[in-house]
N, C-alpha and C. Protein backbone atom coordinates (compact mmCIF):
# COMPACT_ATOMS: atom_id res chain seq x y z
N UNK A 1 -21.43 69.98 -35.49
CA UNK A 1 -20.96 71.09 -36.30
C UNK A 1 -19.57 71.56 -35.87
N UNK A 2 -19.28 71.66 -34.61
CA UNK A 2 -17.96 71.96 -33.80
C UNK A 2 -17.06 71.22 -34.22
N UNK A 3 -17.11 69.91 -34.30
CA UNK A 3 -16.15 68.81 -35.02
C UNK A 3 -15.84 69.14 -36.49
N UNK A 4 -16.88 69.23 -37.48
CA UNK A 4 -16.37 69.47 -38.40
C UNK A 4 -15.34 70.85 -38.72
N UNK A 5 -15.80 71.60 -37.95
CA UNK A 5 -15.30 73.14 -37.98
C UNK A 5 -13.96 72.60 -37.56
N UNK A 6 -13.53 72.06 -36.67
CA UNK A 6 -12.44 71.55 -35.66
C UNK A 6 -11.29 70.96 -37.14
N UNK A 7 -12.04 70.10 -38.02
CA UNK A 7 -11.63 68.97 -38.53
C UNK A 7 -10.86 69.69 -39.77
N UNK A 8 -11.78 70.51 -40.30
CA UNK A 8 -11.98 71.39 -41.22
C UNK A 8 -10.27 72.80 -41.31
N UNK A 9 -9.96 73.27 -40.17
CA UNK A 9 -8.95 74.12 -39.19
C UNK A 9 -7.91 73.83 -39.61
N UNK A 10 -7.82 72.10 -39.02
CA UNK A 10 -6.61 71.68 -39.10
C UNK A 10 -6.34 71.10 -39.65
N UNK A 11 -6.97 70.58 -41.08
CA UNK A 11 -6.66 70.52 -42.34
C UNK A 11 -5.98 71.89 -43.15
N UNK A 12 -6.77 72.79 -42.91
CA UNK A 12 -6.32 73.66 -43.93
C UNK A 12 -4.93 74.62 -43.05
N UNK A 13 -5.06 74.44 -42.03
CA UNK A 13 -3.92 74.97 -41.57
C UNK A 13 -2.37 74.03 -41.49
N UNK A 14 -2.80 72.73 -41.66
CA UNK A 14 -0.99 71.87 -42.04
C UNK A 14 -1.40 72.27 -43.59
N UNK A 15 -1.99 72.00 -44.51
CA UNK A 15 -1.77 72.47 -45.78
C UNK A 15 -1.20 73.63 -46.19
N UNK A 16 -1.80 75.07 -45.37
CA UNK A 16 -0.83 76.25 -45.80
C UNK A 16 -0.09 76.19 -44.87
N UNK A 17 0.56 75.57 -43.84
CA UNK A 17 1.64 76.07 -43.17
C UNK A 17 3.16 75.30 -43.79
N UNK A 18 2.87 74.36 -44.46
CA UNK A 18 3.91 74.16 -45.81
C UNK A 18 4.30 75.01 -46.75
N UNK A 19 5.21 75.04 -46.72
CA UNK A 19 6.09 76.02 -47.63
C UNK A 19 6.17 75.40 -49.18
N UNK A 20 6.06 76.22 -50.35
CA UNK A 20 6.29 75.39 -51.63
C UNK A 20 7.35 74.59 -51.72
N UNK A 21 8.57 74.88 -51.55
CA UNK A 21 9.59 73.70 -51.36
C UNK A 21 9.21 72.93 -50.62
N UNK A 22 8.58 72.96 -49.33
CA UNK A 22 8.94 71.66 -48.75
C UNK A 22 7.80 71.02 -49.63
N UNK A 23 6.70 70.77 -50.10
CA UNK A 23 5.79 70.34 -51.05
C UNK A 23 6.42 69.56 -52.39
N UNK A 24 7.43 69.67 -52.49
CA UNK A 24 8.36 69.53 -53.64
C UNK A 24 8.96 68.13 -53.52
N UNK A 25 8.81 66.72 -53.81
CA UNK A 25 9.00 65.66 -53.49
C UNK A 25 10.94 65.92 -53.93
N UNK A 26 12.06 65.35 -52.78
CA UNK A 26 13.14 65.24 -52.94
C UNK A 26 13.27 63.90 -53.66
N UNK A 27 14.13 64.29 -54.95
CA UNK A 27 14.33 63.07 -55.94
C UNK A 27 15.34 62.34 -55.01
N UNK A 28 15.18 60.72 -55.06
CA UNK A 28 17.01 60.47 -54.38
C UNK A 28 18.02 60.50 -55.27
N UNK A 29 19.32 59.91 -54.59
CA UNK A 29 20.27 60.02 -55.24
C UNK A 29 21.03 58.66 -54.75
N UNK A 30 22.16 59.24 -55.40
CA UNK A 30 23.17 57.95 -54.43
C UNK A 30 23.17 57.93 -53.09
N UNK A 31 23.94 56.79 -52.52
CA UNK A 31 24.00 56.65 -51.17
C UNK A 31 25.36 58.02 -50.39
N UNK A 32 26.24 58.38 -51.29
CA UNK A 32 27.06 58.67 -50.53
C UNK A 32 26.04 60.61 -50.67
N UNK A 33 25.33 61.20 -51.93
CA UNK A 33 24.87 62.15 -51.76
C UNK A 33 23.67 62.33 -50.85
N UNK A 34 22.84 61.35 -50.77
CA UNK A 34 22.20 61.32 -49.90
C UNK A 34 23.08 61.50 -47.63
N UNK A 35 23.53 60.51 -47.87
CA UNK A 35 24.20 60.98 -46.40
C UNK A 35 25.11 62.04 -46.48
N UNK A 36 25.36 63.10 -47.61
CA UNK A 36 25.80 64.34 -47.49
C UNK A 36 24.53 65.19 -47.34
N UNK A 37 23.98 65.02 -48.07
CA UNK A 37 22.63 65.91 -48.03
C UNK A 37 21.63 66.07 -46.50
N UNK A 38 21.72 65.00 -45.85
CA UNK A 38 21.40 64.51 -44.81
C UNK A 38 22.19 65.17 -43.95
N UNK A 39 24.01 65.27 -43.61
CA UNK A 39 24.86 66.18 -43.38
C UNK A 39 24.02 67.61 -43.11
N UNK A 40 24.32 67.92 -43.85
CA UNK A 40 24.12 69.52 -44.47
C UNK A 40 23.01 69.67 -44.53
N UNK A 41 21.78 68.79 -44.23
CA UNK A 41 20.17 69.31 -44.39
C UNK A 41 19.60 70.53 -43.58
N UNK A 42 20.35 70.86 -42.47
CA UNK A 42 19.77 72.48 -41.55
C UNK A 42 20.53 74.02 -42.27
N UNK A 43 21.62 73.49 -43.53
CA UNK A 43 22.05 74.35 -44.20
C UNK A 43 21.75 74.71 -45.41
N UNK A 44 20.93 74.07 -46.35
CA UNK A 44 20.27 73.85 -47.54
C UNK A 44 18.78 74.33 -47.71
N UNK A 45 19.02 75.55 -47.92
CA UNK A 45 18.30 76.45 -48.01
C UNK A 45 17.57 77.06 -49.23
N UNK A 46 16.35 77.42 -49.46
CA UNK A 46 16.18 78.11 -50.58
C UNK A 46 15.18 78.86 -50.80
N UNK A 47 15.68 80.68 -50.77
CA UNK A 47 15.00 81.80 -50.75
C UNK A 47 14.21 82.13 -51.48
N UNK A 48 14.86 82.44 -53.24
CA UNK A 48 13.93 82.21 -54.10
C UNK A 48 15.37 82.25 -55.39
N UNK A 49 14.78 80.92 -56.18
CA UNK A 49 15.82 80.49 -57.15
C UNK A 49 16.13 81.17 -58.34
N UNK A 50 17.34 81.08 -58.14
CA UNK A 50 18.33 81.86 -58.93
C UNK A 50 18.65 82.93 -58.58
N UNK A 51 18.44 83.57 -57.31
CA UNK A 51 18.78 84.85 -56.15
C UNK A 51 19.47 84.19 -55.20
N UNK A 52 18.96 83.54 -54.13
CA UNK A 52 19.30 83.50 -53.08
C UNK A 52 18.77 81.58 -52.76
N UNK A 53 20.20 81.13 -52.60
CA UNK A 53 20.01 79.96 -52.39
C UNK A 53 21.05 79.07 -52.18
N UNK A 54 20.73 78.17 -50.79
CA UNK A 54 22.16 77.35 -50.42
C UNK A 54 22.61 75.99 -50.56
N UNK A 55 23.42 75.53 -51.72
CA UNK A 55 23.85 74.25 -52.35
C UNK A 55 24.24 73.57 -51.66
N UNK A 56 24.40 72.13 -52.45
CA UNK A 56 25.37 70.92 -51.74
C UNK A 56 26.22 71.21 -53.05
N UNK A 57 27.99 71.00 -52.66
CA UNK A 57 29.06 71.23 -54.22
C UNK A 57 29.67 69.87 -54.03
N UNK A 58 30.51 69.67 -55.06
CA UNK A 58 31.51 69.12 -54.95
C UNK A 58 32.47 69.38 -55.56
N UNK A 59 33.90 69.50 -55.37
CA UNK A 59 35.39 70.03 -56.13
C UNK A 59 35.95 68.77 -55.25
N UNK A 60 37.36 69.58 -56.07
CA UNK A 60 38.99 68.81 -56.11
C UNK A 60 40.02 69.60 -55.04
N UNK A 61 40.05 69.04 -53.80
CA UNK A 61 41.15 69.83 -53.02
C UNK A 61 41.99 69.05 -52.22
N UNK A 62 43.29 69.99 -53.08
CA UNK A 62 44.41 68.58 -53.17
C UNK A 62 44.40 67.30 -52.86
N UNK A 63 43.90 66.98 -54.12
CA UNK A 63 43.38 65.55 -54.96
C UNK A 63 42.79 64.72 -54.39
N UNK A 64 41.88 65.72 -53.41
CA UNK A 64 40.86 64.83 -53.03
C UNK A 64 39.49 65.14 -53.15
N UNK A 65 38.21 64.44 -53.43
CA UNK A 65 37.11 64.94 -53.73
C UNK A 65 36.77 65.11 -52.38
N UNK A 66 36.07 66.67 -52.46
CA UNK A 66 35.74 67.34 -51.26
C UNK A 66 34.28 67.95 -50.96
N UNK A 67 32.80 67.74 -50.06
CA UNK A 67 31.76 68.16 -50.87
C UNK A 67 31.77 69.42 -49.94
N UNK A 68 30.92 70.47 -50.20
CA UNK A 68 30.43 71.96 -48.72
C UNK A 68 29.30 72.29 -49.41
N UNK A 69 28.59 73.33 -48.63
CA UNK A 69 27.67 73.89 -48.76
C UNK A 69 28.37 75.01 -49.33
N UNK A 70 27.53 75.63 -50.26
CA UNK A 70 28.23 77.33 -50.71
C UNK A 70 26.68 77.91 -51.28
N UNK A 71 26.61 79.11 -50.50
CA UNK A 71 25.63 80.24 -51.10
C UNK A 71 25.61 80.85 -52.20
N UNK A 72 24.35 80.53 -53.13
CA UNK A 72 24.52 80.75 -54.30
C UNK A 72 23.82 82.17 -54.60
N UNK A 73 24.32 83.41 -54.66
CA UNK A 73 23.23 84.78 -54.25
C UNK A 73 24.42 85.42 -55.09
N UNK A 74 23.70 85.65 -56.45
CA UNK A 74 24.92 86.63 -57.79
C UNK A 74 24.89 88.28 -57.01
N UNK A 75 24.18 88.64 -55.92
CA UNK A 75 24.20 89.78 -55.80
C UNK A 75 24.71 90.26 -54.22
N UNK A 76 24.91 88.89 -53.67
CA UNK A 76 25.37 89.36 -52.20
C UNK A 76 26.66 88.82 -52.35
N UNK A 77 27.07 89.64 -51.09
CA UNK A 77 29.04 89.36 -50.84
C UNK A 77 29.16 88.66 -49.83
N UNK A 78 29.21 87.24 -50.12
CA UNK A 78 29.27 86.01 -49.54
C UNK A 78 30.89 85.59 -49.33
N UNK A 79 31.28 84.88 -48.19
CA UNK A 79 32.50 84.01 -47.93
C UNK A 79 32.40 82.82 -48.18
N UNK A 80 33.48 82.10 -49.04
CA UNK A 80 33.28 80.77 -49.19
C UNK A 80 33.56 79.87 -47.79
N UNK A 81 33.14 79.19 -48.05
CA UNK A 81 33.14 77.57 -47.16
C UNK A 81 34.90 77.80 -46.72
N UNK A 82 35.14 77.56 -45.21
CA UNK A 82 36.30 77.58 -44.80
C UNK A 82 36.65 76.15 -44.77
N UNK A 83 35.90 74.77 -44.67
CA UNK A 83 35.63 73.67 -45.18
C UNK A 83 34.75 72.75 -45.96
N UNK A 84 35.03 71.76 -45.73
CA UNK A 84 34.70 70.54 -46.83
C UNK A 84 34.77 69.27 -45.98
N UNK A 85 34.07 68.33 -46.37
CA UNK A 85 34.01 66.79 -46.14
C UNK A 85 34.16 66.13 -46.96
N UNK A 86 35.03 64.61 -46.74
CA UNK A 86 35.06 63.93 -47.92
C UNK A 86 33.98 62.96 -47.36
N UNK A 87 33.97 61.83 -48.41
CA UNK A 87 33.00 60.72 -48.56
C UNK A 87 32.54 60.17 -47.36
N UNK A 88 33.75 60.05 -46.97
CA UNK A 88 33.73 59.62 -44.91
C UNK A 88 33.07 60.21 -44.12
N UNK A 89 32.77 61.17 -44.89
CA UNK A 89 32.66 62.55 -43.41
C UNK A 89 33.68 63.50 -42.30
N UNK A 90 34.60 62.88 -42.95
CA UNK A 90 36.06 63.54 -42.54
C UNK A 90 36.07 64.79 -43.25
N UNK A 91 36.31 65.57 -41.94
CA UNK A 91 36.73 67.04 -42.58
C UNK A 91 37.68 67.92 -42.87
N UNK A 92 37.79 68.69 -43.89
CA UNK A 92 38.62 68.75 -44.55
C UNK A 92 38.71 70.34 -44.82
N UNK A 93 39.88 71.13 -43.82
CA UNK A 93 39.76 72.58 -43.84
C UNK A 93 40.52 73.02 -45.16
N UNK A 94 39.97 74.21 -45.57
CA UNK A 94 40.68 74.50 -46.67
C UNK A 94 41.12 76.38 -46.03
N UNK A 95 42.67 75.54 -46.92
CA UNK A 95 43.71 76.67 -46.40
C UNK A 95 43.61 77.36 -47.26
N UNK A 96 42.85 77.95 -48.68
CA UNK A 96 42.26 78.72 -49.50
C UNK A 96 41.08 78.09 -50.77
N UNK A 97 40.43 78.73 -50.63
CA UNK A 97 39.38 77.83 -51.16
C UNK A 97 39.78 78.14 -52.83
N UNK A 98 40.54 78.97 -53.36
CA UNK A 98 40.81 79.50 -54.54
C UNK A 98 41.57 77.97 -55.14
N UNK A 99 41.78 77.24 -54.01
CA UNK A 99 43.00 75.97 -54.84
C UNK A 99 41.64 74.69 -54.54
N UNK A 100 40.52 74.83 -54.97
CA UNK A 100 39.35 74.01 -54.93
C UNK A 100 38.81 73.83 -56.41
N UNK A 101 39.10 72.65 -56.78
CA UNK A 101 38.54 73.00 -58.43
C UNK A 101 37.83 71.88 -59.16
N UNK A 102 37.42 72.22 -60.02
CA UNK A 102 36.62 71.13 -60.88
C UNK A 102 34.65 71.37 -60.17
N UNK A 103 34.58 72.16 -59.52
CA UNK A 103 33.77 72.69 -58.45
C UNK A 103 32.33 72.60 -59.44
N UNK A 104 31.28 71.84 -58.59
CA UNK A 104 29.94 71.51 -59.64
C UNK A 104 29.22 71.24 -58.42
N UNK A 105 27.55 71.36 -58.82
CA UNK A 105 26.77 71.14 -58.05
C UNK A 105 26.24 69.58 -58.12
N UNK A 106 25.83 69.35 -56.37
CA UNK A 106 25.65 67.86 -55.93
C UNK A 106 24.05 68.03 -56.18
N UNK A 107 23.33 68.59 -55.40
CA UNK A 107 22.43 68.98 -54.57
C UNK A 107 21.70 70.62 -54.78
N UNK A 108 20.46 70.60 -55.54
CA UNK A 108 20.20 72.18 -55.68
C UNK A 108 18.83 72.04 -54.84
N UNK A 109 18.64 73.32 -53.69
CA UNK A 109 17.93 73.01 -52.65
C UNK A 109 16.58 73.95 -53.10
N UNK A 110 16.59 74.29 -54.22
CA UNK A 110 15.50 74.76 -55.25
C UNK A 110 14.53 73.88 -55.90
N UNK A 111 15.03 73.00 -56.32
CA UNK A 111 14.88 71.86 -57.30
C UNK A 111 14.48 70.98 -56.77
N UNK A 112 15.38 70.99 -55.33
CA UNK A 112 15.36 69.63 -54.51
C UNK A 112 15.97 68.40 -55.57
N UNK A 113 16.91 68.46 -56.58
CA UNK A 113 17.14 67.36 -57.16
C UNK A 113 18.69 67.24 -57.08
N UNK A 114 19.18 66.23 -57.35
CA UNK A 114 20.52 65.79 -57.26
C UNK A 114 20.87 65.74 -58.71
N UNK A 115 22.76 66.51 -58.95
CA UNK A 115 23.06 66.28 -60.24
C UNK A 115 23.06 64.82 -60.45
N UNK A 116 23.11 64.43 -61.84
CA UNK A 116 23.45 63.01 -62.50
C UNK A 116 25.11 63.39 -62.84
């Protein structure tokens, strides 16, 4: 009876100690979003969607494609990303993020899915 009780515990305790996102199968993607995502995986966050939640982006800074993490929260007063990485993994400081453009999401850590 002890065994099953035992067996029984620690089943149901890894089942609720998962969080609904992590339950959420990550779609893949390409190779180069995937080893960004992988990057940035202890920063990709998600509170509750469409409030509070932390992306993979990608923009244009000076003319180069650049990816960061940026907090997506319409109601908090957030600082943008003081950098960026390109494809390499080379990083890439930005001397104002206002000259960053064409700016779209890679990676929504809600969804767990990658743009097409």
């Amino acid at each position: 009876m002890n065994k099953i009780y035992w067996i029984l515990s620690t089943i149901a305790l890894l089942v609720f100690s998962c969080s609904e996102s992590e339950l959420i199968p990550v779609e893949p993607g390409t190779e180069v979003q995937e080893r960004l995502r992988s990057k940035f995986s202890s920063e990709l966050k998600c509170t509750k969607q469409g409030e509070m939640q932390t992306n993979l982006y990608q923009g244009i800074y000076e003319g180069a494609t650049v990816y960061f993490v940026a907090v997506m929260c319409p109601n908090c007063n957030t600082v943008p990303p003081k950098s960026g990485y390109t494809e390499k993994l080379e990083e890439v400081i930005f001397s104002d993020f206002q000259n960053v453009t064409d700016m779209k999401i890679v990676y929504d850590s809600c969804t767990r899915k990658f743009s097409k």
